[in-house]
C-alpha atoms as a PDB file:
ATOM      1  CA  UNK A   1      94.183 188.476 152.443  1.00  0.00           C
ATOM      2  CA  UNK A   2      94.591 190.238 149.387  1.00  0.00           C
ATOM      3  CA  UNK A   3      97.065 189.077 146.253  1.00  0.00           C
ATOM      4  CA  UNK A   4      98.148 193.255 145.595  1.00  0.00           C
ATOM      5  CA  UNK A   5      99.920 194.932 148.493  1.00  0.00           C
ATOM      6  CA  UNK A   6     100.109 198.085 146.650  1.00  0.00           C
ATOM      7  CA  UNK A   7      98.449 200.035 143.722  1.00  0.00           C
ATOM      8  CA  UNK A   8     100.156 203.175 142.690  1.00  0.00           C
ATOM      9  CA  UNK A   9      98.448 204.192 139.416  1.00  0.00           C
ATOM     10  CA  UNK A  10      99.788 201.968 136.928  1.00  0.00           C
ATOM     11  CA  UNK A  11     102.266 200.585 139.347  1.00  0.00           C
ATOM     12  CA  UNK A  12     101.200 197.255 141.180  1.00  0.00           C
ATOM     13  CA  UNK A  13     102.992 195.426 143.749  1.00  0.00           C
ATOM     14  CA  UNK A  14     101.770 191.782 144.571  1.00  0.00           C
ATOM     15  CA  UNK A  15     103.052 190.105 147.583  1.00  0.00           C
ATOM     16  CA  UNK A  16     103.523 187.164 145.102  1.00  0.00           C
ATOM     17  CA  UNK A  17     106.403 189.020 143.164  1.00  0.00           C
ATOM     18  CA  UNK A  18     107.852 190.561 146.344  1.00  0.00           C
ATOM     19  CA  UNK A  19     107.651 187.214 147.857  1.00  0.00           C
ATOM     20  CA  UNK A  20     109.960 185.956 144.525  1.00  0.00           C
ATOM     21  CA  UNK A  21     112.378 188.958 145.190  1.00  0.00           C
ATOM     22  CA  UNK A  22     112.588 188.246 148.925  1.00  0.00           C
ATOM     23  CA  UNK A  23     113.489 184.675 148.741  1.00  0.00           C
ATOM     24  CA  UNK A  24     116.306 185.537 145.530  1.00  0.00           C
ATOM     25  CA  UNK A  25     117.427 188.069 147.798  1.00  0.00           C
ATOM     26  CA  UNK A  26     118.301 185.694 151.151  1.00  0.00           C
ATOM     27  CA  UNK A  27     118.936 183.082 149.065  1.00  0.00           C
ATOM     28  CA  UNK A  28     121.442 184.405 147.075  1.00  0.00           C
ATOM     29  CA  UNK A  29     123.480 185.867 150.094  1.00  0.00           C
ATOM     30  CA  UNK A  30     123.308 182.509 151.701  1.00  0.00           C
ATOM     31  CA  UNK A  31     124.546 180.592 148.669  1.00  0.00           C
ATOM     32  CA  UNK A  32     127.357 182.880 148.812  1.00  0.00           C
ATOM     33  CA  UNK A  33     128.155 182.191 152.382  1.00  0.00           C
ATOM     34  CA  UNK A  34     128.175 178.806 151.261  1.00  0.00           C
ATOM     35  CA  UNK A  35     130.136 179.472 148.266  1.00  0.00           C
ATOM     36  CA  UNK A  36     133.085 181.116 150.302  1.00  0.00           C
ATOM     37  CA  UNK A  37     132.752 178.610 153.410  1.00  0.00           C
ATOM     38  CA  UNK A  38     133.140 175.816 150.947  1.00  0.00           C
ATOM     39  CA  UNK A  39     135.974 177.160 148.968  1.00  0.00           C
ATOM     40  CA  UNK A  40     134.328 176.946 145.450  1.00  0.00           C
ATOM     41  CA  UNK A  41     135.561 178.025 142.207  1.00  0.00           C
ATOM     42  CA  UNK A  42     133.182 180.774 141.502  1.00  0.00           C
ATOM     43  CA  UNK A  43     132.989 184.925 142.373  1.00  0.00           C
ATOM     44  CA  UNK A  44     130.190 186.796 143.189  1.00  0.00           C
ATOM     45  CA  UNK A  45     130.086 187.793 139.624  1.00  0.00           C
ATOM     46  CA  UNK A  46     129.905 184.245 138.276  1.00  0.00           C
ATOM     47  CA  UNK A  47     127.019 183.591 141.384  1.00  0.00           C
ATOM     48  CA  UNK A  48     124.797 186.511 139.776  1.00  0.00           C
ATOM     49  CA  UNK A  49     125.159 184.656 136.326  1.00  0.00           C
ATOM     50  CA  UNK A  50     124.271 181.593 137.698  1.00  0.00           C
ATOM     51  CA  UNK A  51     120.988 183.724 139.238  1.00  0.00           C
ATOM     52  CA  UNK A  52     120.607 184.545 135.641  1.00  0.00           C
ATOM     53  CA  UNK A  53     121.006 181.552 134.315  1.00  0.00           C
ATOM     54  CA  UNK A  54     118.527 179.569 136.655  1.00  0.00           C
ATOM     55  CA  UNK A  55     115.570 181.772 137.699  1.00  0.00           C
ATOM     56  CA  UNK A  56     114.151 182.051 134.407  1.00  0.00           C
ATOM     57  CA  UNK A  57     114.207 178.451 133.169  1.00  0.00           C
ATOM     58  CA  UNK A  58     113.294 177.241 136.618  1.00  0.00           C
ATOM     59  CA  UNK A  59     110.500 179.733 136.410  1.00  0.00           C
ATOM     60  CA  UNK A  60     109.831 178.599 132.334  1.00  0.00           C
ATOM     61  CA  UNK A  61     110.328 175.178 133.487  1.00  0.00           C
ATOM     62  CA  UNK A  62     107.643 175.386 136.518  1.00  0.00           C
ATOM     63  CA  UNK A  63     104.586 176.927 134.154  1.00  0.00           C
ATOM     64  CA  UNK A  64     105.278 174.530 131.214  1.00  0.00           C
ATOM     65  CA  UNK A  65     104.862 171.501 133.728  1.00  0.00           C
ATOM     66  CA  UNK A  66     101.965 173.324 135.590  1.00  0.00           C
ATOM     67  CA  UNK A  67     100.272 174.057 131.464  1.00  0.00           C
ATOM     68  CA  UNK A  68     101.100 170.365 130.670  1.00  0.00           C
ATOM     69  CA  UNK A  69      99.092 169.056 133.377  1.00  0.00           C
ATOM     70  CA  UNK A  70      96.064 171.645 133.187  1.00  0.00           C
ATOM     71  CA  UNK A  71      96.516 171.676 129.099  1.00  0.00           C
ATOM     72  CA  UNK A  72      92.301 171.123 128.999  1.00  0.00           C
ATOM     73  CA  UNK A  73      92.219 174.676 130.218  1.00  0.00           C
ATOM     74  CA  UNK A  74      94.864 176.299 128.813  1.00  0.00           C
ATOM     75  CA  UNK A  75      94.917 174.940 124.956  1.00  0.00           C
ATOM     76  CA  UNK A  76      90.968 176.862 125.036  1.00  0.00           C
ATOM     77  CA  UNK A  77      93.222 180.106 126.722  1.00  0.00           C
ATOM     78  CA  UNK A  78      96.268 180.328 125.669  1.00  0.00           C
ATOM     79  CA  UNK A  79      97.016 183.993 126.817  1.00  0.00           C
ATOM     80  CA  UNK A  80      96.786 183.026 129.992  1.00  0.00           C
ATOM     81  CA  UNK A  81      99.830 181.183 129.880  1.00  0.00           C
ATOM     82  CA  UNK A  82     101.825 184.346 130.359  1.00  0.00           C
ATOM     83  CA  UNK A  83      99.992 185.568 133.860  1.00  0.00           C
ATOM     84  CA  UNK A  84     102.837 183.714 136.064  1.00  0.00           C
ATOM     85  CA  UNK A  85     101.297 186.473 138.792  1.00  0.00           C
ATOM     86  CA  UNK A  86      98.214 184.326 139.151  1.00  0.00           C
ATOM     87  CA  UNK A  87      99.971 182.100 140.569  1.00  0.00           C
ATOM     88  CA  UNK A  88      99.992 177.912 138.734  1.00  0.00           C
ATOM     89  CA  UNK A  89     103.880 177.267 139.370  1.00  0.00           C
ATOM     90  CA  UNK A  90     104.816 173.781 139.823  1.00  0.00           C
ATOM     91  CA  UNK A  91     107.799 173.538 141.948  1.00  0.00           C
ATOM     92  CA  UNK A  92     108.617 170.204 140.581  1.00  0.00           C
ATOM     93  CA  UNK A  93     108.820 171.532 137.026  1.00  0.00           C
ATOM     94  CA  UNK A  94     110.893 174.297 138.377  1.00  0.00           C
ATOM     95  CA  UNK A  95     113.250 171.908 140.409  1.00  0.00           C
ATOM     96  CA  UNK A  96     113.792 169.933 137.532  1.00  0.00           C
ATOM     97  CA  UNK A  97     114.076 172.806 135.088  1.00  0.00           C
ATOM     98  CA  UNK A  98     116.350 174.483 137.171  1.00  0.00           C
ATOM     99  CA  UNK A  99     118.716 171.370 138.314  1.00  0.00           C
ATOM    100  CA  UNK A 100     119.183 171.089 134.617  1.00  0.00           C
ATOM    101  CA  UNK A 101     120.530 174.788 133.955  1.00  0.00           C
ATOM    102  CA  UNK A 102     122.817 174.320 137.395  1.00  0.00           C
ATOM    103  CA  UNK A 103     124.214 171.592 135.800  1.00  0.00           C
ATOM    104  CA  UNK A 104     125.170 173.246 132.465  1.00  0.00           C
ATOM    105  CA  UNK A 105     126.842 176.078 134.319  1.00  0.00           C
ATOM    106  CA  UNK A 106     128.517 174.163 136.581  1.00  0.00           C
ATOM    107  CA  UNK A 107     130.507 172.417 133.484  1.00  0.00           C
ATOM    108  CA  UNK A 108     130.832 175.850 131.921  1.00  0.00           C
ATOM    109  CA  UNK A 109     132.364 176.919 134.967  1.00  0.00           C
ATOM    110  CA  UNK A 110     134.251 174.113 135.791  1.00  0.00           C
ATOM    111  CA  UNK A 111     132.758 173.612 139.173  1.00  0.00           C
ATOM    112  CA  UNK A 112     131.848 170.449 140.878  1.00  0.00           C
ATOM    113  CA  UNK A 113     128.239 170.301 140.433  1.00  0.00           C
ATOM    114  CA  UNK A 114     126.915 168.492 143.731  1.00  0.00           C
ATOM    115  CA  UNK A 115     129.404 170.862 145.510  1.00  0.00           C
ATOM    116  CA  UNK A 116     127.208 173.461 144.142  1.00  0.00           C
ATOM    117  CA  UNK A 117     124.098 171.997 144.837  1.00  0.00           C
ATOM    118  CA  UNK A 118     124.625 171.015 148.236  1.00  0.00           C
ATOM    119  CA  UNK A 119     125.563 174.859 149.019  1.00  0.00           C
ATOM    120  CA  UNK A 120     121.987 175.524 146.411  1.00  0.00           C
ATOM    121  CA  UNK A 121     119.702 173.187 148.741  1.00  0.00           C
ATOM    122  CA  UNK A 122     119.262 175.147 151.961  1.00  0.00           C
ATOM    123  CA  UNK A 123     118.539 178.647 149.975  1.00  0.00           C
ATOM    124  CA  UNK A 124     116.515 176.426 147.546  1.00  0.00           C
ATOM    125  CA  UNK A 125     114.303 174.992 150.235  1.00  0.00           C
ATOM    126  CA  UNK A 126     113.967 178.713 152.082  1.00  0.00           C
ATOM    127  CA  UNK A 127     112.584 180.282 149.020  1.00  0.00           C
ATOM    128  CA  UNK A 128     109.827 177.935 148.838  1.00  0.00           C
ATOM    129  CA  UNK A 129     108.845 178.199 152.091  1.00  0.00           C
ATOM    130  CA  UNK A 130     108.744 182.548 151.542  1.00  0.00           C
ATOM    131  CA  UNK A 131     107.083 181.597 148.336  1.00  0.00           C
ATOM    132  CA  UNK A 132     103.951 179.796 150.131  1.00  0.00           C
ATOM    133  CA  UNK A 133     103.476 183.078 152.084  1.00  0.00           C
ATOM    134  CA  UNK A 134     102.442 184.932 148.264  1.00  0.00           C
ATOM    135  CA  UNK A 135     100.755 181.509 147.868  1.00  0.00           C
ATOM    136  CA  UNK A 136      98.458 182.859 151.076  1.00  0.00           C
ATOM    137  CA  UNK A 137      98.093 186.228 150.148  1.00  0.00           C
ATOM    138  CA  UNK A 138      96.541 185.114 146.376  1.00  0.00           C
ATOM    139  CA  UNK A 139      94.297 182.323 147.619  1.00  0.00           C
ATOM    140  CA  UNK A 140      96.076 179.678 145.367  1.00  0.00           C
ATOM    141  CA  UNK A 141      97.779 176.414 146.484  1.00  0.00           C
ATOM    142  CA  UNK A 142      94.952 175.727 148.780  1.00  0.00           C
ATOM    143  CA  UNK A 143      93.603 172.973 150.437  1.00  0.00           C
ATOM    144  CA  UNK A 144      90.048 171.183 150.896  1.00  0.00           C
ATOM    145  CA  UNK A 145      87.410 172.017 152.662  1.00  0.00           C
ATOM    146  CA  UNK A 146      87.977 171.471 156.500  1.00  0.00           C
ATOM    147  CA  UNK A 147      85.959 172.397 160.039  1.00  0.00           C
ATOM    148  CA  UNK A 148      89.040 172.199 162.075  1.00  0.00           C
ATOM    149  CA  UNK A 149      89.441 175.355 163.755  1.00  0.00           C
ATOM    150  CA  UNK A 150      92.327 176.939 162.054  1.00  0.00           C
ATOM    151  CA  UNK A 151      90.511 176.812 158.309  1.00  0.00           C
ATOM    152  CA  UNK A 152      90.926 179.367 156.874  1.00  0.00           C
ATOM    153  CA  UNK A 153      88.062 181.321 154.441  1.00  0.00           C
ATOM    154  CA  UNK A 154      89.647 182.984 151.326  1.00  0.00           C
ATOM    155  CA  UNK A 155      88.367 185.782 149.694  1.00  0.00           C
ATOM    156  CA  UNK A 156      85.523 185.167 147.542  1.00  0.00           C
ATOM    157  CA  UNK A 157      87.599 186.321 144.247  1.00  0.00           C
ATOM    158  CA  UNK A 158      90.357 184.402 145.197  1.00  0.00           C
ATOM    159  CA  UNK A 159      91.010 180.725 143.655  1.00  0.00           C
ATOM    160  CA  UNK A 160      90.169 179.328 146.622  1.00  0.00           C
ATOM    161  CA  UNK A 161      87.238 181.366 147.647  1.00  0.00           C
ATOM    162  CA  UNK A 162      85.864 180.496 144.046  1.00  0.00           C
ATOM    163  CA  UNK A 163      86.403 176.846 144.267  1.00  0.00           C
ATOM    164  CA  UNK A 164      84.831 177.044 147.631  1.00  0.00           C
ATOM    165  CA  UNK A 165      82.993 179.811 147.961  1.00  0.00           C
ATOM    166  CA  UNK A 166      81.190 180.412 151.885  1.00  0.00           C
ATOM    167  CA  UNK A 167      83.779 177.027 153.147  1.00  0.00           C
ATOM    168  CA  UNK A 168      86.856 177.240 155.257  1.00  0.00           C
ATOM    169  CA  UNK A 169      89.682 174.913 153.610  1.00  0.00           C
ATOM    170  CA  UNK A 170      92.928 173.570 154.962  1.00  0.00           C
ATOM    171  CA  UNK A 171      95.653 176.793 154.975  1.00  0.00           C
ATOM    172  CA  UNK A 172      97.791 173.594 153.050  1.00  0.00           C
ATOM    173  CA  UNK A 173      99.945 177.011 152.202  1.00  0.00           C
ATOM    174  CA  UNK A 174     101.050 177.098 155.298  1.00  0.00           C
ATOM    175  CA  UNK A 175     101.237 173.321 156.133  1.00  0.00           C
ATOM    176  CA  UNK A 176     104.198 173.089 153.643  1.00  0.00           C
ATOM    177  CA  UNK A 177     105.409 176.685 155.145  1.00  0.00           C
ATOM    178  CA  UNK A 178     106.125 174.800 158.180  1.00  0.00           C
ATOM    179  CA  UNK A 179     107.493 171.690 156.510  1.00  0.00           C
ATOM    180  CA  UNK A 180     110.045 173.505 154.634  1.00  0.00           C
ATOM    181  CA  UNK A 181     111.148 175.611 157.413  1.00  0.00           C
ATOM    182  CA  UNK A 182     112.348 172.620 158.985  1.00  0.00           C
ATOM    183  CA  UNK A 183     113.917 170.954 156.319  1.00  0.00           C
ATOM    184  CA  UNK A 184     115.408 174.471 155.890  1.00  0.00           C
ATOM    185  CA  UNK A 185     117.038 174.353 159.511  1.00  0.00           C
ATOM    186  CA  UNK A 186     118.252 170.473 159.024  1.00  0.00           C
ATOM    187  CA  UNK A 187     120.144 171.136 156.062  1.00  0.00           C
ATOM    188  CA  UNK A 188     121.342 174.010 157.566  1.00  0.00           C
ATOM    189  CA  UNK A 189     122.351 172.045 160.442  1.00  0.00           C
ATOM    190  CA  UNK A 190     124.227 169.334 158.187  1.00  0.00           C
ATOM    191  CA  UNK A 191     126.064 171.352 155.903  1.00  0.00           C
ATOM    192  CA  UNK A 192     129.308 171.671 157.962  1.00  0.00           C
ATOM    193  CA  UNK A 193     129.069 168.012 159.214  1.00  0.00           C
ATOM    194  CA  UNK A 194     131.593 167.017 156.311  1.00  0.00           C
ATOM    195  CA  UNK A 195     129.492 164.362 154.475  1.00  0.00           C
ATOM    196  CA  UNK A 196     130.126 163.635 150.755  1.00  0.00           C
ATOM    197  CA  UNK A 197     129.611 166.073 147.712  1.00  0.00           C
ATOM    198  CA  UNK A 198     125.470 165.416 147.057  1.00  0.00           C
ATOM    199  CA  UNK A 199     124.413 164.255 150.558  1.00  0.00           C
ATOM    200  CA  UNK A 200     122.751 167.593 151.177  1.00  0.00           C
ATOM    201  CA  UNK A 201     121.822 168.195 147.954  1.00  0.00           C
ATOM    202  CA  UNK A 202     119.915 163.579 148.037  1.00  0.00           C
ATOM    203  CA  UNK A 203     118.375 164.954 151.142  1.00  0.00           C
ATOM    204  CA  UNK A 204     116.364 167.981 150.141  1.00  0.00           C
ATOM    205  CA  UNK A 205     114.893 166.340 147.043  1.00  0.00           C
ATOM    206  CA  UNK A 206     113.806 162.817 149.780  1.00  0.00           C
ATOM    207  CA  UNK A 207     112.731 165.245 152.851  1.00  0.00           C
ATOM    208  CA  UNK A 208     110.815 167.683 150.147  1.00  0.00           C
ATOM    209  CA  UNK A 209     109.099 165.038 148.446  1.00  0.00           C
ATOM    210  CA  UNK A 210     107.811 163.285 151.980  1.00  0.00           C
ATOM    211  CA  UNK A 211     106.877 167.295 153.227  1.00  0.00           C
ATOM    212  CA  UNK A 212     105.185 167.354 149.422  1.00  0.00           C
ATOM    213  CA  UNK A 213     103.326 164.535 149.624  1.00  0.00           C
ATOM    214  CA  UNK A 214     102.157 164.472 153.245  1.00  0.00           C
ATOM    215  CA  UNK A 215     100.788 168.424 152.414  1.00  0.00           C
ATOM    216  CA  UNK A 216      99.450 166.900 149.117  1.00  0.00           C
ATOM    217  CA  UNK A 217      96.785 164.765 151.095  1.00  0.00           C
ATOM    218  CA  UNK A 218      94.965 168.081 151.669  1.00  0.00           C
ATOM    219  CA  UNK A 219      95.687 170.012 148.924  1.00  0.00           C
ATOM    220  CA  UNK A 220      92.367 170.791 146.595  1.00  0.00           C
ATOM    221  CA  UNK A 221      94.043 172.079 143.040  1.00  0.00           C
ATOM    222  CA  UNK A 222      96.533 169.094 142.649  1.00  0.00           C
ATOM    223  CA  UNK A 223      97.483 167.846 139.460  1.00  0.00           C
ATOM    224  CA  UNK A 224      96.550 164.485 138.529  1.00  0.00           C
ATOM    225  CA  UNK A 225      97.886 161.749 136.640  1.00  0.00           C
ATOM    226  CA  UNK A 226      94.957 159.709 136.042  1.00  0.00           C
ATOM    227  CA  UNK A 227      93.486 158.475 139.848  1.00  0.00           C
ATOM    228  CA  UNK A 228      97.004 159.492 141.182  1.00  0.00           C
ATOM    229  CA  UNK A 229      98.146 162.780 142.143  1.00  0.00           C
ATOM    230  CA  UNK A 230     101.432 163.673 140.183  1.00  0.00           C
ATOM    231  CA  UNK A 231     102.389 165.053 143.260  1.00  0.00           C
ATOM    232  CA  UNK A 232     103.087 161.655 144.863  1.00  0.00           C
ATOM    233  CA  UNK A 233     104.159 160.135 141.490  1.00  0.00           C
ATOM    234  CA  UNK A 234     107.647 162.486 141.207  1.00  0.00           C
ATOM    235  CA  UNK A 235     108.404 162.442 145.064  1.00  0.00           C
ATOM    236  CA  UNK A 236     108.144 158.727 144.774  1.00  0.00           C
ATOM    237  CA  UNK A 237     110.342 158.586 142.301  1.00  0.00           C
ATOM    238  CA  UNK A 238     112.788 161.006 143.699  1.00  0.00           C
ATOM    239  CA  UNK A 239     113.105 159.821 146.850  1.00  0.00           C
ATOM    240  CA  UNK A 240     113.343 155.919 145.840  1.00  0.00           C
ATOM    241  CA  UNK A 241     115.732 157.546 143.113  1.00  0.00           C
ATOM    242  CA  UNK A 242     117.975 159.824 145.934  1.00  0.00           C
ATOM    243  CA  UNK A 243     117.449 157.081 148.537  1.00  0.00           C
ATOM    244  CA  UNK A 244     119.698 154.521 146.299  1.00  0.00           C
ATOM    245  CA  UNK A 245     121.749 157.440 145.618  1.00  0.00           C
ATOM    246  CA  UNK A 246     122.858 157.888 148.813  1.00  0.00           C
ATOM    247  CA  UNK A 247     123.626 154.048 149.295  1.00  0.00           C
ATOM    248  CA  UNK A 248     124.835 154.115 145.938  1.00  0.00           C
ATOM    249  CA  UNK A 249     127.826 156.312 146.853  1.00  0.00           C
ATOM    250  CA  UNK A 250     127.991 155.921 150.494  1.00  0.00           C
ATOM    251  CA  UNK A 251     127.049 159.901 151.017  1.00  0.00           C
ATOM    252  CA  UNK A 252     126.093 159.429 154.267  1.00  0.00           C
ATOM    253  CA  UNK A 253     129.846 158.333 155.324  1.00  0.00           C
ATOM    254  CA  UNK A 254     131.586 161.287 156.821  1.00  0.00           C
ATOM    255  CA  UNK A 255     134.542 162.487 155.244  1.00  0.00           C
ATOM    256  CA  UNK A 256     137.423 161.726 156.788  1.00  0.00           C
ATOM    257  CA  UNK A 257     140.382 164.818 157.598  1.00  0.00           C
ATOM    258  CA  UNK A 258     142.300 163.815 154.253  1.00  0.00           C
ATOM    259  CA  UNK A 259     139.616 163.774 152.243  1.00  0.00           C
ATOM    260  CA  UNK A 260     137.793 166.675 153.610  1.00  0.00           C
ATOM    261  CA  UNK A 261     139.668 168.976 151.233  1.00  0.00           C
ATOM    262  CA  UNK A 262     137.522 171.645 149.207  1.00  0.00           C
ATOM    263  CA  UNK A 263     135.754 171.259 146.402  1.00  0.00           C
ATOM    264  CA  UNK A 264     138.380 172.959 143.512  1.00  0.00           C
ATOM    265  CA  UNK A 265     138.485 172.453 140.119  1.00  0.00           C
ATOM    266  CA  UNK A 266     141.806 171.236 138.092  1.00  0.00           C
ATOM    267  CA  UNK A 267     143.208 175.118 137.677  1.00  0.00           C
ATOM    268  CA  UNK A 268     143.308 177.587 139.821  1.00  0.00           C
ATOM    269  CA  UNK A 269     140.759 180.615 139.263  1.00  0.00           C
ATOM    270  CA  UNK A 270     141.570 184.539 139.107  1.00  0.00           C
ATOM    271  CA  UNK A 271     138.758 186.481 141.703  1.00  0.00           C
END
């Protein structure tokens, strides 16, 4: 395991980048599978905005929360804040970040929002899962020390090979691989069941933040707030949060043949 998967004189290809480009890539032709399926306001041109729009605050959004919690390190460093290619990307702070610039386009665009999130969620959730496979490759999101047979023992240069140099740890990479594969396929599974506008969209933010927190259990580099893991803090909150959402609005009621029209907004859109 090695973060670069090619070095071409100046040129340098890490499979964390290609990992980023990978999951844009299927993600952005499934969103527009969902986009068309669902009947939504928006053309492929106003899908690559929205691409431009969200990667780089969700990517802004995911360092400043992963700085903020590692600030002891940072404020003594502060060119390091930059090297994104190191890895220290907090998907929360990206989520969050992200949700926030979704929203703004969608009133821009006139869209319904958890239309557009709900056909967001199961591209959202693949990326990640590509994502933990650069996570592998640079030694970083890794677990604690373990002697159960699959271990795995980084490279000594790697983050986790210099936090435990000589022990195997928990591959907790790969753990949350798995997890978000399957949330992948259930949401996947769901979307053409015909619930309400945001069911889809409640359930990856409550299923990601159980996967999150189970994989946080054996995850070595997780940020703390105080004796707690801020891990388990923001799932808790989001899935009490999305949990009452769903009851809230009765989102798990299917829609019924009348009201399963598609999601449009007031005036009709030129393609």
């Amino acid at each position: 395991m090695h973060p670069i998967l090619l070095k071409v004189g100046p040129i340098v290809i890490r499979y964390y980048g290609l990992m980023y480009v990978i999951a844009i890539t299927l993600g952005f032709y499934l969103l527009l599978s969902e986009v068309r399926r669902k009947d939504l306001p928006l053309s492929t041109e106003d899908l690559f905005d929205l691409l431009l729009w969200t990667i780089p605050v969700a990517i802004i959004g995911a360092r400043i929360y992963y700085v903020a919690f590692q600030w002891s390190y940072y404020s003594h460093h502060l060119f390091d804040i930059v090297k994104v290619w190191e890895g220290g990307l907090a998907i929360h702070g990206g989520v969050i970040a992200g949700a926030i610039a979704v929203y703004i386009f969608s009133r821009v665009k006139r869209a319904t929002f958890w239309a557009l999130t709900d056909a967001l969620s199961p591209s959202l959730i693949l990326g990640q899962a590509i994502g933990r496979i650069g996570n592998l490759m640079n030694g970083d999101a890794y677990g604690l020390p373990t002697n159960l047979p699959w271990g795995i023992h980084f490279p000594p240069d790697s983050p986790a090979g210099m936090a435990y140099p000589g022990l195997a740890t928990h591959p907790s990479m790969i753990y949350e691989m798995i997890l978000n594969l399957i949330i992948f396929f259930y949401l996947w599974w769901i979307r053409k069941k015909e619930y309400h506008d945001g069911f889809s969209t409640a359930m990856y933010f409550i299923l990601y933040s159980l996967a999150r927190s189970l994989v946080s259990f054996t995850r070595a580099d997780s940020l703390w707030l105080g004796p707690v893991r801020a891990a388990h803090v923001i799932s808790a909150v989001l899935v009490i949060g999305f949990g009452g959402f769903i009851f809230w609005r009765r989102l798990y009621q299917r829609l019924t043949p009348e009201s399963a029209l598609p999601s449009r907004i007031d005036e009709p859109v030129d393609r």
